[in-house]
C-alpha atoms as a PDB file:
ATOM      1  CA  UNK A   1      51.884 246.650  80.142  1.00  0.00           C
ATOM      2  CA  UNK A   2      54.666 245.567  82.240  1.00  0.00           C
ATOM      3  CA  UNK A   3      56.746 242.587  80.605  1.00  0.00           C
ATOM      4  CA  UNK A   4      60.156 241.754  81.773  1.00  0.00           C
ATOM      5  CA  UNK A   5      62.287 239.759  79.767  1.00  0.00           C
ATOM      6  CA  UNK A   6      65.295 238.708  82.208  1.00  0.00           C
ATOM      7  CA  UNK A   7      68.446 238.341  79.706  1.00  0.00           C
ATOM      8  CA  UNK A   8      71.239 235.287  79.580  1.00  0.00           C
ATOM      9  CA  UNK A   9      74.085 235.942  81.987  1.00  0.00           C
ATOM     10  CA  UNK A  10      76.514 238.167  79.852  1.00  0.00           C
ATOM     11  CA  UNK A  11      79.688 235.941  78.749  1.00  0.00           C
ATOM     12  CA  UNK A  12      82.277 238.408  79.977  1.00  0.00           C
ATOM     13  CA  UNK A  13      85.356 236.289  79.086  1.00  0.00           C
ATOM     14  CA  UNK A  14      86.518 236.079  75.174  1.00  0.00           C
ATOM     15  CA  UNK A  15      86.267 237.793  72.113  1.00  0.00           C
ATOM     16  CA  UNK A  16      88.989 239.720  69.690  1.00  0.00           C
ATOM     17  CA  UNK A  17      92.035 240.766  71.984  1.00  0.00           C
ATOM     18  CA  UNK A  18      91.175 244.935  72.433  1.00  0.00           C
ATOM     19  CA  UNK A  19      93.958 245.953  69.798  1.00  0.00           C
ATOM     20  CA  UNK A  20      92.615 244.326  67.415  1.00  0.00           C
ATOM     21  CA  UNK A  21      89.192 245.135  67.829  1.00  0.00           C
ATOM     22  CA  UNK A  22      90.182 248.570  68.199  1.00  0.00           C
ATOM     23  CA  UNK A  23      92.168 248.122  64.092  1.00  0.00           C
ATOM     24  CA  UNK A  24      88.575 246.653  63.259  1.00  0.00           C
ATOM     25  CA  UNK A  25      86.240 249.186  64.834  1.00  0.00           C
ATOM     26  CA  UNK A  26      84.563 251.037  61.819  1.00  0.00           C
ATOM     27  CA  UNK A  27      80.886 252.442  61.190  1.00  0.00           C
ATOM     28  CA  UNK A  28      79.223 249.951  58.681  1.00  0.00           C
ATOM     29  CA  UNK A  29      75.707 250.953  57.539  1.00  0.00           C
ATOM     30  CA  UNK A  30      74.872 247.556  55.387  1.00  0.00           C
ATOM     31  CA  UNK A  31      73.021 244.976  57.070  1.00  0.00           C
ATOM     32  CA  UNK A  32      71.508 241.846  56.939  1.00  0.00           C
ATOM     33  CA  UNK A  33      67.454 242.389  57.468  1.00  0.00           C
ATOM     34  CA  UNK A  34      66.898 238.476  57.788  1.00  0.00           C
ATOM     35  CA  UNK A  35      69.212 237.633  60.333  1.00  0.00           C
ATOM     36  CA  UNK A  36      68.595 238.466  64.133  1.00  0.00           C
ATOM     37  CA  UNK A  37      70.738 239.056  67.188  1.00  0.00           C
ATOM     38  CA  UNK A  38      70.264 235.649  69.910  1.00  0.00           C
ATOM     39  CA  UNK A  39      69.468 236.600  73.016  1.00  0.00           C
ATOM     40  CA  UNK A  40      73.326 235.574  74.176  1.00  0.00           C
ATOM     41  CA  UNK A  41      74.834 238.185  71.899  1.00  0.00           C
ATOM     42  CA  UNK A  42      71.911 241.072  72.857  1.00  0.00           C
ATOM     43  CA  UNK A  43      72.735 240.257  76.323  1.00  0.00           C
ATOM     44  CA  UNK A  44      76.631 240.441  75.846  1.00  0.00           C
ATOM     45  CA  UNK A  45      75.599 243.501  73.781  1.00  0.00           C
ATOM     46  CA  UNK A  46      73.865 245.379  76.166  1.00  0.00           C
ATOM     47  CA  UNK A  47      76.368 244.344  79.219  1.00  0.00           C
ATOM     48  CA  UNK A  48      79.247 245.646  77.112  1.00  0.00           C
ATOM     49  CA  UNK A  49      77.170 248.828  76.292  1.00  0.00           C
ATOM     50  CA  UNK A  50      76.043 249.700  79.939  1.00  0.00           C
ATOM     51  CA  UNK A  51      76.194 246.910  82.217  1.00  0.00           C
ATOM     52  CA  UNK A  52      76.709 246.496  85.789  1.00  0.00           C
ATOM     53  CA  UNK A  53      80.798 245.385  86.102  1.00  0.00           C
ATOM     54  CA  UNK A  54      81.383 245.754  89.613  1.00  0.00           C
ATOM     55  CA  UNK A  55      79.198 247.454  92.515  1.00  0.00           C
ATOM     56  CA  UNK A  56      77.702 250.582  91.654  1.00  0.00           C
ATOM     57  CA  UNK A  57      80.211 250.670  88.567  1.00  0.00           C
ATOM     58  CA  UNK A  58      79.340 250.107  84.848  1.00  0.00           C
ATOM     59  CA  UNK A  59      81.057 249.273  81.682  1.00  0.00           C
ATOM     60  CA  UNK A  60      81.176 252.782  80.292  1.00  0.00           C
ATOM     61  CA  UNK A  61      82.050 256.026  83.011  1.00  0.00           C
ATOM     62  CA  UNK A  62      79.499 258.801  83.161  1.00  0.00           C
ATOM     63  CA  UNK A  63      80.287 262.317  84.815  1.00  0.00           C
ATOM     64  CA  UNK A  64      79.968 262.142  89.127  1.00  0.00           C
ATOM     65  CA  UNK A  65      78.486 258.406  88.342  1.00  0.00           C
ATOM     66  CA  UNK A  66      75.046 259.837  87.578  1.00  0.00           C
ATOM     67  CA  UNK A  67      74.171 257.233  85.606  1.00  0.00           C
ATOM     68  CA  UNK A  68      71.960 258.979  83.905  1.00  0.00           C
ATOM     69  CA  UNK A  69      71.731 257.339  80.574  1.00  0.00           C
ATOM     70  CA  UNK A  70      69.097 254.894  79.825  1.00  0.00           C
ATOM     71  CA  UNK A  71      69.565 252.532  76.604  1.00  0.00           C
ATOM     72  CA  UNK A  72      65.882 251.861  74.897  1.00  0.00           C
ATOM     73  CA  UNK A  73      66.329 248.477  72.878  1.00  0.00           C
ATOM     74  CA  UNK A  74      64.169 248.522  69.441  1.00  0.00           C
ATOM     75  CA  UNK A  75      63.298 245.520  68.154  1.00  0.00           C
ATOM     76  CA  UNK A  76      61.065 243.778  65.507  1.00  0.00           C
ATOM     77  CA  UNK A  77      59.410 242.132  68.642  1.00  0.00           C
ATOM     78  CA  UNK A  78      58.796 245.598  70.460  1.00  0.00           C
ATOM     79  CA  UNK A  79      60.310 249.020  72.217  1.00  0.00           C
ATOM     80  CA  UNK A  80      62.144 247.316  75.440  1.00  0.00           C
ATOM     81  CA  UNK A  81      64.130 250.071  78.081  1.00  0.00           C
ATOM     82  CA  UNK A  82      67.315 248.434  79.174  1.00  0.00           C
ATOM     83  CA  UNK A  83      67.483 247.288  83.198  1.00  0.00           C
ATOM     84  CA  UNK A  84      71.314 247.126  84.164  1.00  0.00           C
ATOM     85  CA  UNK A  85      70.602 245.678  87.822  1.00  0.00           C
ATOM     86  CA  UNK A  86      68.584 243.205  86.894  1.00  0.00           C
ATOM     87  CA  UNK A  87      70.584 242.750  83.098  1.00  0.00           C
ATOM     88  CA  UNK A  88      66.667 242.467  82.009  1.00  0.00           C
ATOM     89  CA  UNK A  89      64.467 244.109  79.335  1.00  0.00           C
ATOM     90  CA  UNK A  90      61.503 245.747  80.149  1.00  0.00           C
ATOM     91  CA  UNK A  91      58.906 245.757  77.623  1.00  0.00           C
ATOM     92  CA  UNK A  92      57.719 249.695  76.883  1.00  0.00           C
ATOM     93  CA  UNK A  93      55.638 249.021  73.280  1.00  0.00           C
ATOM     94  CA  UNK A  94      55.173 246.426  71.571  1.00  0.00           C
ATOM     95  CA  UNK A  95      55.308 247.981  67.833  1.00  0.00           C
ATOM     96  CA  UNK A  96      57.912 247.347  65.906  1.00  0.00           C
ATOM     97  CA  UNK A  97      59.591 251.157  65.808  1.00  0.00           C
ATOM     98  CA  UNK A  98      62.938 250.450  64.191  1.00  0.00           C
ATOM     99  CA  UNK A  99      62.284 252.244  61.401  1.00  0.00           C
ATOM    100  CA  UNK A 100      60.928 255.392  63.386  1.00  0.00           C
ATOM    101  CA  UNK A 101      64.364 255.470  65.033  1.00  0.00           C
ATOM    102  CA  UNK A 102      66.110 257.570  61.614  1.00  0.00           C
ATOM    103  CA  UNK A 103      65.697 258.688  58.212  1.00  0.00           C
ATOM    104  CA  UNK A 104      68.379 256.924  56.163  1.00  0.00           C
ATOM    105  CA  UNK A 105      67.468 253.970  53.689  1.00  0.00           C
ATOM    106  CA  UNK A 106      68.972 251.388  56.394  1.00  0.00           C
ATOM    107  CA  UNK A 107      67.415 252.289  58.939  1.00  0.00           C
ATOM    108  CA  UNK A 108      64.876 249.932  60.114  1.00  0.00           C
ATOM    109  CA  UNK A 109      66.891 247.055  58.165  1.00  0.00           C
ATOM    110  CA  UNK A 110      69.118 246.552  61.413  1.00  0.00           C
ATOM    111  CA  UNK A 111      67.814 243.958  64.103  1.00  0.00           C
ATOM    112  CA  UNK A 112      68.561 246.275  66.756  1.00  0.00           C
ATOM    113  CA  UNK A 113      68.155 250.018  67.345  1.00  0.00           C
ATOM    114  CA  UNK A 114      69.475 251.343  70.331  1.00  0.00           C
ATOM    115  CA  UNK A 115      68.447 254.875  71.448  1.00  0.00           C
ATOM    116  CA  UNK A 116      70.780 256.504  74.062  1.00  0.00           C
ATOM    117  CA  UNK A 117      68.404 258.733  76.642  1.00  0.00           C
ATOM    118  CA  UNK A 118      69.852 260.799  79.020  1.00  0.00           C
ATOM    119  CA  UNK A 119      67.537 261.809  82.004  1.00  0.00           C
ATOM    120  CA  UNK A 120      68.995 265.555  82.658  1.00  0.00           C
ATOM    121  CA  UNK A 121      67.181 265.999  85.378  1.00  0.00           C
ATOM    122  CA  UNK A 122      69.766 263.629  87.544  1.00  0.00           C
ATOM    123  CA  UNK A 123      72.752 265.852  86.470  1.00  0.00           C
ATOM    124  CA  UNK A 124      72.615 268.290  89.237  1.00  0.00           C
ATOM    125  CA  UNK A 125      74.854 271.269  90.173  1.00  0.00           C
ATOM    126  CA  UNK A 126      75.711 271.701  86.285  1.00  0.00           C
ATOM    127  CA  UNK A 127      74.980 274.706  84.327  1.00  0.00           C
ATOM    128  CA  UNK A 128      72.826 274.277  80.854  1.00  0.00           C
ATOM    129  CA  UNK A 129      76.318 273.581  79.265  1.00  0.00           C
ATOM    130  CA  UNK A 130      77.339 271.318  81.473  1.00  0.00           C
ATOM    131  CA  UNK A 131      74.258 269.268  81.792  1.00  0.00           C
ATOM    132  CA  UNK A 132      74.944 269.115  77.705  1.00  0.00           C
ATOM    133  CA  UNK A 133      78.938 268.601  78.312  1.00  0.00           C
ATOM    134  CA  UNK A 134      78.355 265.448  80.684  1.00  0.00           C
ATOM    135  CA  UNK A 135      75.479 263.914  78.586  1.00  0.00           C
ATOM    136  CA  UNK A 136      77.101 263.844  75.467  1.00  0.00           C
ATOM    137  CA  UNK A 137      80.424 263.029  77.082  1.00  0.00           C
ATOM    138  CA  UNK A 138      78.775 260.139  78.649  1.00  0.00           C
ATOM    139  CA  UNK A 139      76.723 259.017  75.596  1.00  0.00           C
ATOM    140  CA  UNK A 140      79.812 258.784  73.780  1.00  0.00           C
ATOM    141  CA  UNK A 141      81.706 256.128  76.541  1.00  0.00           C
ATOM    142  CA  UNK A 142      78.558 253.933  76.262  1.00  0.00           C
ATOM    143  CA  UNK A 143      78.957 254.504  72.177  1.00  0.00           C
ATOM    144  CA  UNK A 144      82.099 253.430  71.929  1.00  0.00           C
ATOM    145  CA  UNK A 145      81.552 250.324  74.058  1.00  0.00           C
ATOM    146  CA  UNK A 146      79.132 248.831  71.532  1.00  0.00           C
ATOM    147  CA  UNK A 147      81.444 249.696  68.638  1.00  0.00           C
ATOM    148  CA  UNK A 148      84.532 247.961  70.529  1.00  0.00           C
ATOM    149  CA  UNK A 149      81.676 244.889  70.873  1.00  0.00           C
ATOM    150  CA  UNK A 150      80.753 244.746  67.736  1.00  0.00           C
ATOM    151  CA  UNK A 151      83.776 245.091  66.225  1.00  0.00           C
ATOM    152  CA  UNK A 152      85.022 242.161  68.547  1.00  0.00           C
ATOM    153  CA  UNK A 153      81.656 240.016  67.225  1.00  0.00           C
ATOM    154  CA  UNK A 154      82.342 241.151  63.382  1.00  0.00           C
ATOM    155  CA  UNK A 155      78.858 243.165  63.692  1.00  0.00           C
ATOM    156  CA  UNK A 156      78.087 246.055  61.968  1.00  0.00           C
ATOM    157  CA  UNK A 157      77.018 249.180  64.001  1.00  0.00           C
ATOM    158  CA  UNK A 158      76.736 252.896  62.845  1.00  0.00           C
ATOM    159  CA  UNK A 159      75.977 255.554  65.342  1.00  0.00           C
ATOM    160  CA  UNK A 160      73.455 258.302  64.276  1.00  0.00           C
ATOM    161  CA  UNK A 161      72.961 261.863  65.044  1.00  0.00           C
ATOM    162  CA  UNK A 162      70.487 261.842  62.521  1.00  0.00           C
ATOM    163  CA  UNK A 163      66.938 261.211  64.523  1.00  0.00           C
ATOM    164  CA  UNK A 164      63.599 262.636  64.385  1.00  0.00           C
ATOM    165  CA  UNK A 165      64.049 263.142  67.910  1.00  0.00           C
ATOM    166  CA  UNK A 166      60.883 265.007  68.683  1.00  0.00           C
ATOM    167  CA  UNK A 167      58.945 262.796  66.943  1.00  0.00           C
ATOM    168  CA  UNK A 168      60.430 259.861  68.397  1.00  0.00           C
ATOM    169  CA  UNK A 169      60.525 261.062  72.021  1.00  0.00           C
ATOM    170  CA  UNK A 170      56.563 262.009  71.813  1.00  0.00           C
ATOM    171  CA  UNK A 171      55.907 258.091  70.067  1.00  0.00           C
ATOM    172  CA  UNK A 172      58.031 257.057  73.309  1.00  0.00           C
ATOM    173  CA  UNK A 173      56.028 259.120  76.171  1.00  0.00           C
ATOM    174  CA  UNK A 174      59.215 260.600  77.281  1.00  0.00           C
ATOM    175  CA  UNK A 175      59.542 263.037  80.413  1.00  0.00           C
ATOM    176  CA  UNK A 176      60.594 266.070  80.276  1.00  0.00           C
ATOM    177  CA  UNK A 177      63.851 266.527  80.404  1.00  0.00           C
ATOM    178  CA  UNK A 178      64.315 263.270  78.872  1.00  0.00           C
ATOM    179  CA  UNK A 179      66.638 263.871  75.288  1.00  0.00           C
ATOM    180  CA  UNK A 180      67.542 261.354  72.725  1.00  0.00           C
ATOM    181  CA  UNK A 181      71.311 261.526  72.314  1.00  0.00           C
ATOM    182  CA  UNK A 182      71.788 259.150  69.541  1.00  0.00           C
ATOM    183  CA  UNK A 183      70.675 256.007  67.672  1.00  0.00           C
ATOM    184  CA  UNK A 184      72.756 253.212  67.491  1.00  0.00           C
ATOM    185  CA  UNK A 185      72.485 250.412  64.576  1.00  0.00           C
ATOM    186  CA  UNK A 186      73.358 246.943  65.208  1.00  0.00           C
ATOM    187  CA  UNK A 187      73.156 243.502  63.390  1.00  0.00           C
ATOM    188  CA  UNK A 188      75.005 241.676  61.366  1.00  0.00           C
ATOM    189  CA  UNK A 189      76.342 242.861  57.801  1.00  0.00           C
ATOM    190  CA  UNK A 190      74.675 242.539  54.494  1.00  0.00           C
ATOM    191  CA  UNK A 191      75.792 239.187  52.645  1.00  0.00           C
ATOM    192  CA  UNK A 192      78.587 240.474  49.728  1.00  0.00           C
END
């Protein structure tokens, strides 16, 4: 199944100036189940996470510009893999595998579950702890890019350690080499 869903042009002008988005930034794990992200605010979401910004440059850094993260977008509508040229999803499953993506009660609740997915095998010249250094380094630049966003959009985002990643990277058909980082939670908070 190959089915590529090409995303609105990110708006890259806007939003909350960076100091106060920055004062807002928190981890909120409340959300609102019957509300979805529009496909303008995924695609801002996704551009701000890991988009292209300039030739051969993203939004976050990563160590010698591997670029070795991949973002896989869950949604209720499928299991799409991220495509930063093209600023397109690419359809992987079409289950619904939010809830696969943690154990906590909101999990699953959020609109959008983004795993962060390092390919190892293009961090070369690295020992062991180095190809872990540079991942999670990296993972954490792309992290704090969609808390910035959301916080900037008054979204709610938590990121999670806490993944059945085994289980999840078999459900996925991931390579080896291939590791789940983190889970990311995003969608709009729970009504007070």
């Amino acid at each position: 199944m190959e089915k590529i869903l090409t995303l609105p042009p990110a708006q890259r002008t806007g939003g909350m100036p960076v100091m106060e988005a920055l004062a807002s930034r928190r981890s909120a794990r409340d959300f609102d189940p019957s509300r979805q992200l529009d496909a303008q605010t995924l695609s801002n979401l996704l551009w701000a996470a890991w988009g292209i910004n300039r030739t051969k440059g993203r939004t976050a850094p990563s160590s010698h510009n591997r670029q070795e993260i991949e973002l896989y977008v869950f949604l209720s509508t499928g299991v799409y893999r991220y495509l930063p040229v093209e600023h397109a999803l690419e359809q992987l499953f079409e289950d619904d595998m939010r809830a696969a993506t943690g154990s906590q009660p909101f999990v699953g609740e959020a609109p959008v579950e983004i795993a962060l997915i390092s390919d190892t095998a293009k961090i070369t010249g690295k020992s062991p702890q180095g190809i872990i250094e540079a991942t999670y380094a990296d993972t954490g630049f792309i992290c704090q890019n969609i808390y910035i966003f959301c916080a900037s959009e008054r979204l709610s985002t938590v990121a999670r350690a806490l993944v059945p990643k085994e289980e999840l990277a078999a459900r996925l058909q991931l390579r080896e080499g291939q590791i789940i980082t983190l889970v990311q939670s995003v969608g709009y908070p729970a009504q007070a």
